[in-house]
C-alpha atoms as a PDB file:
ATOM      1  CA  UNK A   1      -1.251   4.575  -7.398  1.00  0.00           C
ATOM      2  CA  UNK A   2       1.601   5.941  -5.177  1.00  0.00           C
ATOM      3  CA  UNK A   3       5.109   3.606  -4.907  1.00  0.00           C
ATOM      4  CA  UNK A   4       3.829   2.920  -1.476  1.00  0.00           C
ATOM      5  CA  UNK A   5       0.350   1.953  -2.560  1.00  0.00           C
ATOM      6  CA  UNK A   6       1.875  -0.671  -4.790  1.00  0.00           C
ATOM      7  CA  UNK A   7       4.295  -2.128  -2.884  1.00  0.00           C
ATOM      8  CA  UNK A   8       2.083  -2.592  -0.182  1.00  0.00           C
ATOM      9  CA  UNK A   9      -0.640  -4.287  -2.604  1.00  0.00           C
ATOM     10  CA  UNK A  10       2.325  -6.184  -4.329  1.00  0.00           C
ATOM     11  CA  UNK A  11       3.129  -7.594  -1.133  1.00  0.00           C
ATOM     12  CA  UNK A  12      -0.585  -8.740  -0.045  1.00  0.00           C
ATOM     13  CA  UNK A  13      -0.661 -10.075  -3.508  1.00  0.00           C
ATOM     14  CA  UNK A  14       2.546 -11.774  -3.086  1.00  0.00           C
ATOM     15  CA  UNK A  15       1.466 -13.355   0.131  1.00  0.00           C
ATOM     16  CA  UNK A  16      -1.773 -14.450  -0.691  1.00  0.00           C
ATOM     17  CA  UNK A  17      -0.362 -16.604  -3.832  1.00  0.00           C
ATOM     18  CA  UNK A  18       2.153 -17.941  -1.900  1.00  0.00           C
ATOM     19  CA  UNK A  19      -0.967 -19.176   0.657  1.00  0.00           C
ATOM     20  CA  UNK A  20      -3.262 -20.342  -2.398  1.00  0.00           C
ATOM     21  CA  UNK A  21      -0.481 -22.605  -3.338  1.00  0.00           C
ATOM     22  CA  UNK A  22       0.652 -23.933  -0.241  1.00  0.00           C
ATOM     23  CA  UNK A  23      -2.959 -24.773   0.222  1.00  0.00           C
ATOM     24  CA  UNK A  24      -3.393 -26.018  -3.155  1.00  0.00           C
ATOM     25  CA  UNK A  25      -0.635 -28.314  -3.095  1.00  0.00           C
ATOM     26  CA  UNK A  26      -2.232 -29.628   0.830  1.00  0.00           C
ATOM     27  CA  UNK A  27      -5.253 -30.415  -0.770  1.00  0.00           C
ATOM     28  CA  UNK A  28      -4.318 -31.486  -4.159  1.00  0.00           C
ATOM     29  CA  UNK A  29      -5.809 -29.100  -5.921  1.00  0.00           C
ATOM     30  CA  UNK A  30      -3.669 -28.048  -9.088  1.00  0.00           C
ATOM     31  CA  UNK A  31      -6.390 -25.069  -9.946  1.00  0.00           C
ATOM     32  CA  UNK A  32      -5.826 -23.343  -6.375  1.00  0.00           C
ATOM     33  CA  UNK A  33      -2.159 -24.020  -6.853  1.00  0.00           C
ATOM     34  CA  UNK A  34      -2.018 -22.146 -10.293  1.00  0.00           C
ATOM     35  CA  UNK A  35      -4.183 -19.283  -9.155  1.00  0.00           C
ATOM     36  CA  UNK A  36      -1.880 -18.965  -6.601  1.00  0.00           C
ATOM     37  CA  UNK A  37       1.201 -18.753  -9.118  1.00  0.00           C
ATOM     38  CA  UNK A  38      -0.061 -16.537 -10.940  1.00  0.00           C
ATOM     39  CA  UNK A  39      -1.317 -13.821  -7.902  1.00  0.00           C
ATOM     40  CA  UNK A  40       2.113 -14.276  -6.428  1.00  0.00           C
ATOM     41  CA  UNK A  41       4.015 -13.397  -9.705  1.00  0.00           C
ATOM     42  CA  UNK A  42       1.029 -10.325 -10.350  1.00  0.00           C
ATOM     43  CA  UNK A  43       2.111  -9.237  -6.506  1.00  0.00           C
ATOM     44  CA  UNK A  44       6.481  -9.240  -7.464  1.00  0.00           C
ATOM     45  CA  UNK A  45       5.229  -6.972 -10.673  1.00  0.00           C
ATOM     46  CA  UNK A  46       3.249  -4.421  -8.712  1.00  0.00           C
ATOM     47  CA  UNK A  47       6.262  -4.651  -6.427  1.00  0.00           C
ATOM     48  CA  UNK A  48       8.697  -3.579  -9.254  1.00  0.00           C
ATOM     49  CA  UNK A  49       6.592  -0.910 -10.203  1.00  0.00           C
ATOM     50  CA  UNK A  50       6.153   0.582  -6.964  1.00  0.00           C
ATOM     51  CA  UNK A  51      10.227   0.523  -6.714  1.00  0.00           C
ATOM     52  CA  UNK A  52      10.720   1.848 -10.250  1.00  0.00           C
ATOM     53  CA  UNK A  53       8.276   4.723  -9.534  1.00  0.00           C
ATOM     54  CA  UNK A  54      10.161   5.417  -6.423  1.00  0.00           C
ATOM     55  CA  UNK A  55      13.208   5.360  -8.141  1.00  0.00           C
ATOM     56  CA  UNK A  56      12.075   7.838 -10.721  1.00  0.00           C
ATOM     57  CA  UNK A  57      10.918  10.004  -8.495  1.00  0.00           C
ATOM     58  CA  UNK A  58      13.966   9.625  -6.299  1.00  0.00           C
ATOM     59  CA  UNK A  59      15.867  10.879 -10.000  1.00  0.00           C
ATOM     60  CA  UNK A  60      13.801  13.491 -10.488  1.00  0.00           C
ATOM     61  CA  UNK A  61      14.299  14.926  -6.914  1.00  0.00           C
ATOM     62  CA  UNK A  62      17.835  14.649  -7.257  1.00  0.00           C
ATOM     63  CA  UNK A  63      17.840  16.473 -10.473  1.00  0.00           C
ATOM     64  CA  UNK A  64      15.487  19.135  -9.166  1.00  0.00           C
ATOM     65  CA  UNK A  65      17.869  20.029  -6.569  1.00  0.00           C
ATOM     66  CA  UNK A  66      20.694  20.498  -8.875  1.00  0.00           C
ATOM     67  CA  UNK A  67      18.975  22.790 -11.084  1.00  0.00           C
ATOM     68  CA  UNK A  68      17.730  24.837  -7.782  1.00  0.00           C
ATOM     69  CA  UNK A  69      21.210  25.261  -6.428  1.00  0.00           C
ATOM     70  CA  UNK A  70      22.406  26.461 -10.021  1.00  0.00           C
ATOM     71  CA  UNK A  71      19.689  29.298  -9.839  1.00  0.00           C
END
């Protein structure tokens, strides 16, 4: 997956958990409230990876352009 790709489906994951447990918690449902926990916290990880592989790639741009200006 791109950066993009999973910072966009961190962020629907994100969002969704943070539904399951509001809903969860509305109907007293402790199940629904942990899925939701645990698909929020999946979404922040797919997050981070989409910004570390940006910032990698980011790096290795950088250092690209420095070895192309030394040629």
């Amino acid at each position: 997956m791109s950066s993009t790709t999973d910072k966009v489906t961190g962020v629907a994951n994100a969002t969704v958990g943070n539904a399951k447990q509001a809903v969860g918690k509305a109907v007293g449902s402790d199940k629904l409230e942990a899925e939701g926990i645990v698909q929020e916290a999946k979404g922040e990880g797919q997050k981070a990876v989409g910004d570390a592989k940006e910032a990698i790639k980011h790096g290795a741009n950088k250092v690209a352009d420095v070895i192309n200006k030394k040629l």
